[in-house]
C-alpha atoms as a PDB file:
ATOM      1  CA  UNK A   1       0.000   0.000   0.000  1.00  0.00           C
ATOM      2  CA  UNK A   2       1.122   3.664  -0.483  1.00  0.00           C
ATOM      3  CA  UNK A   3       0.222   6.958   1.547  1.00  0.00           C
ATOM      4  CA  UNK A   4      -1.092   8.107  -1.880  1.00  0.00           C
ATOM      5  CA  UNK A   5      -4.402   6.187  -1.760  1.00  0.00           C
ATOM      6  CA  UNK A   6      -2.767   3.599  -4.473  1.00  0.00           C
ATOM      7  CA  UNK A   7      -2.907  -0.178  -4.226  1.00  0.00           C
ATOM      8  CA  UNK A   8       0.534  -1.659  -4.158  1.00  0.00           C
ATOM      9  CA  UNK A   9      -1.059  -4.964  -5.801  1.00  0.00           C
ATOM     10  CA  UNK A  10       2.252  -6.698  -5.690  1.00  0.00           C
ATOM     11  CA  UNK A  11       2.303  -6.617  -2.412  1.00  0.00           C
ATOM     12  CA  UNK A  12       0.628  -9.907  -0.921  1.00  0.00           C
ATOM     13  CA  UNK A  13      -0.427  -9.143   2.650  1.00  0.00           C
ATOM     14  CA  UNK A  14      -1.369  -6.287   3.947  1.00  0.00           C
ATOM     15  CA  UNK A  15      -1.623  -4.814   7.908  1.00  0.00           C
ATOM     16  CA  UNK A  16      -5.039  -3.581   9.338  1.00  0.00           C
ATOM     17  CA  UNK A  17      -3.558  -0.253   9.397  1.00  0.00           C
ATOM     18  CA  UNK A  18      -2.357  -0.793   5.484  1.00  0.00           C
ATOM     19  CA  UNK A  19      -5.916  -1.422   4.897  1.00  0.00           C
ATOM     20  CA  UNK A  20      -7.216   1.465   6.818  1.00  0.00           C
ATOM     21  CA  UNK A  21      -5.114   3.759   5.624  1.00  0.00           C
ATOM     22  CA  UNK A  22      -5.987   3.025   1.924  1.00  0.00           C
ATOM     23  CA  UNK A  23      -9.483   3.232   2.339  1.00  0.00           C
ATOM     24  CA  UNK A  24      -9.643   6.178   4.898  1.00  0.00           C
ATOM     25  CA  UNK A  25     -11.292   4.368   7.601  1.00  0.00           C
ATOM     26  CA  UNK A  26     -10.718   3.128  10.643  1.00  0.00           C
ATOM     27  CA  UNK A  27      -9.105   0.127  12.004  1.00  0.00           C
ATOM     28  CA  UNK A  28     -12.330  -0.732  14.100  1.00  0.00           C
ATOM     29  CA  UNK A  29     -14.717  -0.227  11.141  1.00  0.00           C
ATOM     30  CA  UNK A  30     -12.382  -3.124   9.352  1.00  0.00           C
ATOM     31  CA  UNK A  31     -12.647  -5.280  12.684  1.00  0.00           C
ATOM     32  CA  UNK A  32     -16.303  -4.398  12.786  1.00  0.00           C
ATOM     33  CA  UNK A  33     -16.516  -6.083   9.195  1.00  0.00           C
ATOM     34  CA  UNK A  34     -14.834  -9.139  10.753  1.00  0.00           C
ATOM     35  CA  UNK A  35     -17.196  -9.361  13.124  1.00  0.00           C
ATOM     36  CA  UNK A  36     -19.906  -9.486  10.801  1.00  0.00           C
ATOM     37  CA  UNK A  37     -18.108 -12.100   8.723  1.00  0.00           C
ATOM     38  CA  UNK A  38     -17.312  -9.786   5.983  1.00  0.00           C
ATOM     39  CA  UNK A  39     -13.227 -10.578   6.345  1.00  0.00           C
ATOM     40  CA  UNK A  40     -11.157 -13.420   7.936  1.00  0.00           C
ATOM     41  CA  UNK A  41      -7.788 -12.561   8.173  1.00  0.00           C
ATOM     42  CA  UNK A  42      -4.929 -14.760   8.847  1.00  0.00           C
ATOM     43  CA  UNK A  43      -3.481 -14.349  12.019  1.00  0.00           C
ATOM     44  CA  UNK A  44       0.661 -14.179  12.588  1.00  0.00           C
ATOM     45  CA  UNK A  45       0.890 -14.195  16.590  1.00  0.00           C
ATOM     46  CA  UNK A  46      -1.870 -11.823  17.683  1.00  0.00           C
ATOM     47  CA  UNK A  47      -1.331  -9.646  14.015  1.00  0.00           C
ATOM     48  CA  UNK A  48      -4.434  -9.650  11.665  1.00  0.00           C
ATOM     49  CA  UNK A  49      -2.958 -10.519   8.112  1.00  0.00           C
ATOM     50  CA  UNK A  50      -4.793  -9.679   5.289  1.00  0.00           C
ATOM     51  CA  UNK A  51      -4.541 -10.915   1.720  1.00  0.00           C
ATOM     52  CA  UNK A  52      -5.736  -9.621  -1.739  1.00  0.00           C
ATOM     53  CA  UNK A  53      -9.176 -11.041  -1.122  1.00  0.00           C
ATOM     54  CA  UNK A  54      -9.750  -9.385   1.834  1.00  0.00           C
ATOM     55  CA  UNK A  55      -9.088  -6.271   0.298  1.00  0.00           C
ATOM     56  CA  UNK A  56     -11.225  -7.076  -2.311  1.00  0.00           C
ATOM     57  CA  UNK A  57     -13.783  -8.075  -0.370  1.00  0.00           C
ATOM     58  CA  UNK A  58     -13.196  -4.961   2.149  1.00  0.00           C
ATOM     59  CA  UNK A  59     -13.589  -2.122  -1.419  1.00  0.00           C
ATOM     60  CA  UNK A  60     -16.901  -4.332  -2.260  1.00  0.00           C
ATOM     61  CA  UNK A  61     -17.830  -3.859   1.168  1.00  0.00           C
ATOM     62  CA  UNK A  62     -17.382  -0.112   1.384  1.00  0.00           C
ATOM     63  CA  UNK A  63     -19.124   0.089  -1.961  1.00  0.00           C
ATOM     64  CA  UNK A  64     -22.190  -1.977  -0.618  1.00  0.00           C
ATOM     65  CA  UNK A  65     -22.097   0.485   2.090  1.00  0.00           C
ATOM     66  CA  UNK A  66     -22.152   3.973  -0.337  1.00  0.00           C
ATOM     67  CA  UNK A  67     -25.363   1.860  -2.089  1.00  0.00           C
ATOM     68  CA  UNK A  68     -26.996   1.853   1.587  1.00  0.00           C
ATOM     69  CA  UNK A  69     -27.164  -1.921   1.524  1.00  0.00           C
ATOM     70  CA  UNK A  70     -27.363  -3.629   4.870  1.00  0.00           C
ATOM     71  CA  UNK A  71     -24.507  -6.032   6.047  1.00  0.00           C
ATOM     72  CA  UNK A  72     -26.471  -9.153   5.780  1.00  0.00           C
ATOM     73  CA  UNK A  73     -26.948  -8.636   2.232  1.00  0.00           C
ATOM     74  CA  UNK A  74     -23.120  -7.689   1.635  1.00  0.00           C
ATOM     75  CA  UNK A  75     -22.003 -10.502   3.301  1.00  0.00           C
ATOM     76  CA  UNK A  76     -24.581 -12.562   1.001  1.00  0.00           C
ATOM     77  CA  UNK A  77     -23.284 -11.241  -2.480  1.00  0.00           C
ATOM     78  CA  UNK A  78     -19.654 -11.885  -1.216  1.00  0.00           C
ATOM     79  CA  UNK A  79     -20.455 -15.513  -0.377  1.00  0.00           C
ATOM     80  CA  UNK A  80     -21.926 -15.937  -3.848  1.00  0.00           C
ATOM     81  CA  UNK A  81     -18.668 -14.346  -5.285  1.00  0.00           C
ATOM     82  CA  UNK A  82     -16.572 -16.654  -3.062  1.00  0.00           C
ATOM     83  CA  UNK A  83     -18.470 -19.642  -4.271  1.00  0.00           C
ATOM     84  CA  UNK A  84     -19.246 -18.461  -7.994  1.00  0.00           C
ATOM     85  CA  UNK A  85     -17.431 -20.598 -10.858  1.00  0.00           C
ATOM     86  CA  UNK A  86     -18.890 -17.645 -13.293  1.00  0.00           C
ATOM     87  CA  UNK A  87     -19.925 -14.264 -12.625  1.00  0.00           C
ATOM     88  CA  UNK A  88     -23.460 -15.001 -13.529  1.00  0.00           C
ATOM     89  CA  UNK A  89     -25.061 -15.859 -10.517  1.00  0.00           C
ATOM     90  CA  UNK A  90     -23.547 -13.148  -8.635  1.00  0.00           C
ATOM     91  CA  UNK A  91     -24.611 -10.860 -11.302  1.00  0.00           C
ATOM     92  CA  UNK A  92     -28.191 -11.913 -11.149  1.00  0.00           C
ATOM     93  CA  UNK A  93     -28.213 -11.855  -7.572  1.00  0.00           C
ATOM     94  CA  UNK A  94     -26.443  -8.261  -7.635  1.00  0.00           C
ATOM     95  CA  UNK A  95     -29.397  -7.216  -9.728  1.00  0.00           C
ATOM     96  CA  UNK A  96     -31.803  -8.168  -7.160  1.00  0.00           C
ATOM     97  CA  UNK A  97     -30.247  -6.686  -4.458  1.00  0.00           C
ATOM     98  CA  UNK A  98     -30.109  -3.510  -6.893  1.00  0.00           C
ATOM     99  CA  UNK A  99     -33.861  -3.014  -7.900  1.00  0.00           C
ATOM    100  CA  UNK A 100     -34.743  -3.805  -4.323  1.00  0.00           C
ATOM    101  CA  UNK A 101     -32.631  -0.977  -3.106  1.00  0.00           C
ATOM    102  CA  UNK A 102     -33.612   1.140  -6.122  1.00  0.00           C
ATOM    103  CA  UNK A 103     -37.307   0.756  -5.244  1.00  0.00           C
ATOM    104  CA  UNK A 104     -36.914   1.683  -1.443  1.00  0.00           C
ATOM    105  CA  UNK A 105     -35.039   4.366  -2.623  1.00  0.00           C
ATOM    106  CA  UNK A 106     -37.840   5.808  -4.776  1.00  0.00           C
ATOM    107  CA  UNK A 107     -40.661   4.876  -2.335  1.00  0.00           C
ATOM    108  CA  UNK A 108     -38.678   7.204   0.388  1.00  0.00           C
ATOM    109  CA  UNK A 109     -38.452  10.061  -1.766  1.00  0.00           C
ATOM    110  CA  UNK A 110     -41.740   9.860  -2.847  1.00  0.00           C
ATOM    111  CA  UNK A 111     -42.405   9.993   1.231  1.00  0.00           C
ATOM    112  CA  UNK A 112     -40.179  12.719   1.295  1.00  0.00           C
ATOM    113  CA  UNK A 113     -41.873  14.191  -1.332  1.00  0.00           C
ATOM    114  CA  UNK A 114     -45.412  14.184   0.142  1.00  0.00           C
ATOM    115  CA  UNK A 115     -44.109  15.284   3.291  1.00  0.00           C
ATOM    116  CA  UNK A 116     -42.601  18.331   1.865  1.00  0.00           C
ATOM    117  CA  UNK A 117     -45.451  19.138   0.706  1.00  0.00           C
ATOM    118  CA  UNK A 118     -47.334  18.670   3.607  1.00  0.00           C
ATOM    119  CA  UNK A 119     -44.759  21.397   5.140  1.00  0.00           C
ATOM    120  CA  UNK A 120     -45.258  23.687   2.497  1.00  0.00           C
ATOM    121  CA  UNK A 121     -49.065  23.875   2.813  1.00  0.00           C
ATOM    122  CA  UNK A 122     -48.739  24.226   6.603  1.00  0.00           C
ATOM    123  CA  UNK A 123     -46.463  26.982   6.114  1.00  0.00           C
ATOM    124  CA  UNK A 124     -48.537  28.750   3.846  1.00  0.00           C
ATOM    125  CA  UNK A 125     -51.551  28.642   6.302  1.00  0.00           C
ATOM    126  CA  UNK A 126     -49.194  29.643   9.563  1.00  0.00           C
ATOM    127  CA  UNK A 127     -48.375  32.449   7.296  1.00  0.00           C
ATOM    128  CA  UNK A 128     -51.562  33.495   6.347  1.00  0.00           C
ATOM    129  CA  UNK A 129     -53.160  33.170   9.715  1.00  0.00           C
ATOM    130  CA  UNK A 130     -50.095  35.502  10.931  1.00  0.00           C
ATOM    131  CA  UNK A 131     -51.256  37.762   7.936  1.00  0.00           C
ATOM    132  CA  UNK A 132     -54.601  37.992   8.798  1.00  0.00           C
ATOM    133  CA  UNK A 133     -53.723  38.760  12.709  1.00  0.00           C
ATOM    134  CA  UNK A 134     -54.703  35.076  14.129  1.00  0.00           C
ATOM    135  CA  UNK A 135     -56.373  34.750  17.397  1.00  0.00           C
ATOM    136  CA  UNK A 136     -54.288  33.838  20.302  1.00  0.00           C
ATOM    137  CA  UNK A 137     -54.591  29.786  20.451  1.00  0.00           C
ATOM    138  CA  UNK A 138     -57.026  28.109  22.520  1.00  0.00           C
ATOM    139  CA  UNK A 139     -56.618  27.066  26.554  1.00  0.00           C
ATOM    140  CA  UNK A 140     -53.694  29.958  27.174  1.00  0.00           C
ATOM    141  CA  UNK A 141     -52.730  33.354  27.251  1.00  0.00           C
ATOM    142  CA  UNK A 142     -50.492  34.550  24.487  1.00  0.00           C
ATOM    143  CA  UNK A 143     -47.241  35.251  26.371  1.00  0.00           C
ATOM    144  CA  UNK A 144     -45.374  38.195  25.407  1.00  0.00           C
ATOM    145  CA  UNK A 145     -41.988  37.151  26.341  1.00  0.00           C
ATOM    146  CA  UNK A 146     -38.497  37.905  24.335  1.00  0.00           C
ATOM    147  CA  UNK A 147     -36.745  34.996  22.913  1.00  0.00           C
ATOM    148  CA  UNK A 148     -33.131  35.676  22.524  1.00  0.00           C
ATOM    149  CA  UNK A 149     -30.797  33.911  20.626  1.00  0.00           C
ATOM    150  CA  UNK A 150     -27.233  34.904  21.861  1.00  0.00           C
END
């Protein structure tokens, strides 16, 4: 690995700290990802030693993670790489995972969408009832107190 954010791909094994530095994490995200069965280093002593496929398999990982995909479902496209003779299945299986995401993606922003627009018309109302000189509200005084904001 080099400080410049390049893959030294000749190099064979690689420390937790290689690792994190290339991918601008931290070392307890990458033992998080163990944890969760996403990497299995080798072990030298009580040194984590990782190889080309963990940092492989640590880049699809991060990438996963941009998409929003859960860990369970990283760790499930992984396996199928792992045990894939072709790149078929996990391509299929990628695409799955892929419209799923897609279509949560698009039912939130729709949600979003409504809900802005929810906002909106309440705003529009607070700011014509403020136009218009609105009553005080019901069950209380309307308090004439200063709110500062030092």
């Amino acid at each position: 690995m080099t400080r410049a954010g390049t893959s030294d791909v000749s190099k064979t094994t690689f420390t937790i700290t290689d690792l994190a530095r290339e991918f601008g994490i931290t070392t307890r995200t990458i033992r998080f990802y163990e944890d969760h069965g996403l990497l299995a280093p080798a072990r030298r002593g009580r040194n984590r030693v990782y190889d080309k496929r963990d940092l492989v398999r640590l880049k699809l990982t991060l990438r996963g993670k941009r998409l929003g995909l859960p860990l369970t479902e990283i760790r499930e496209l992984l396996d199928i790489y792992d045990a894939a003779h072709d790149e078929s299945e996990q391509l299929s299986q990628f695409l799955v995972t892929l419209r799923k995401r897609r279509e949560a993606l698009e039912q939130q922003r729709e949600d979003i969408e409504a809900t802005l627009s929810e906002i909106r018309a309440f705003e529009s109302q607070c700011k014509r009832l403020l136009d218009q000189g609105a009553p005080a509200p019901r069950g209380g005084t309307r308090s004439r107190t200063t709110v500062r904001s030092d």
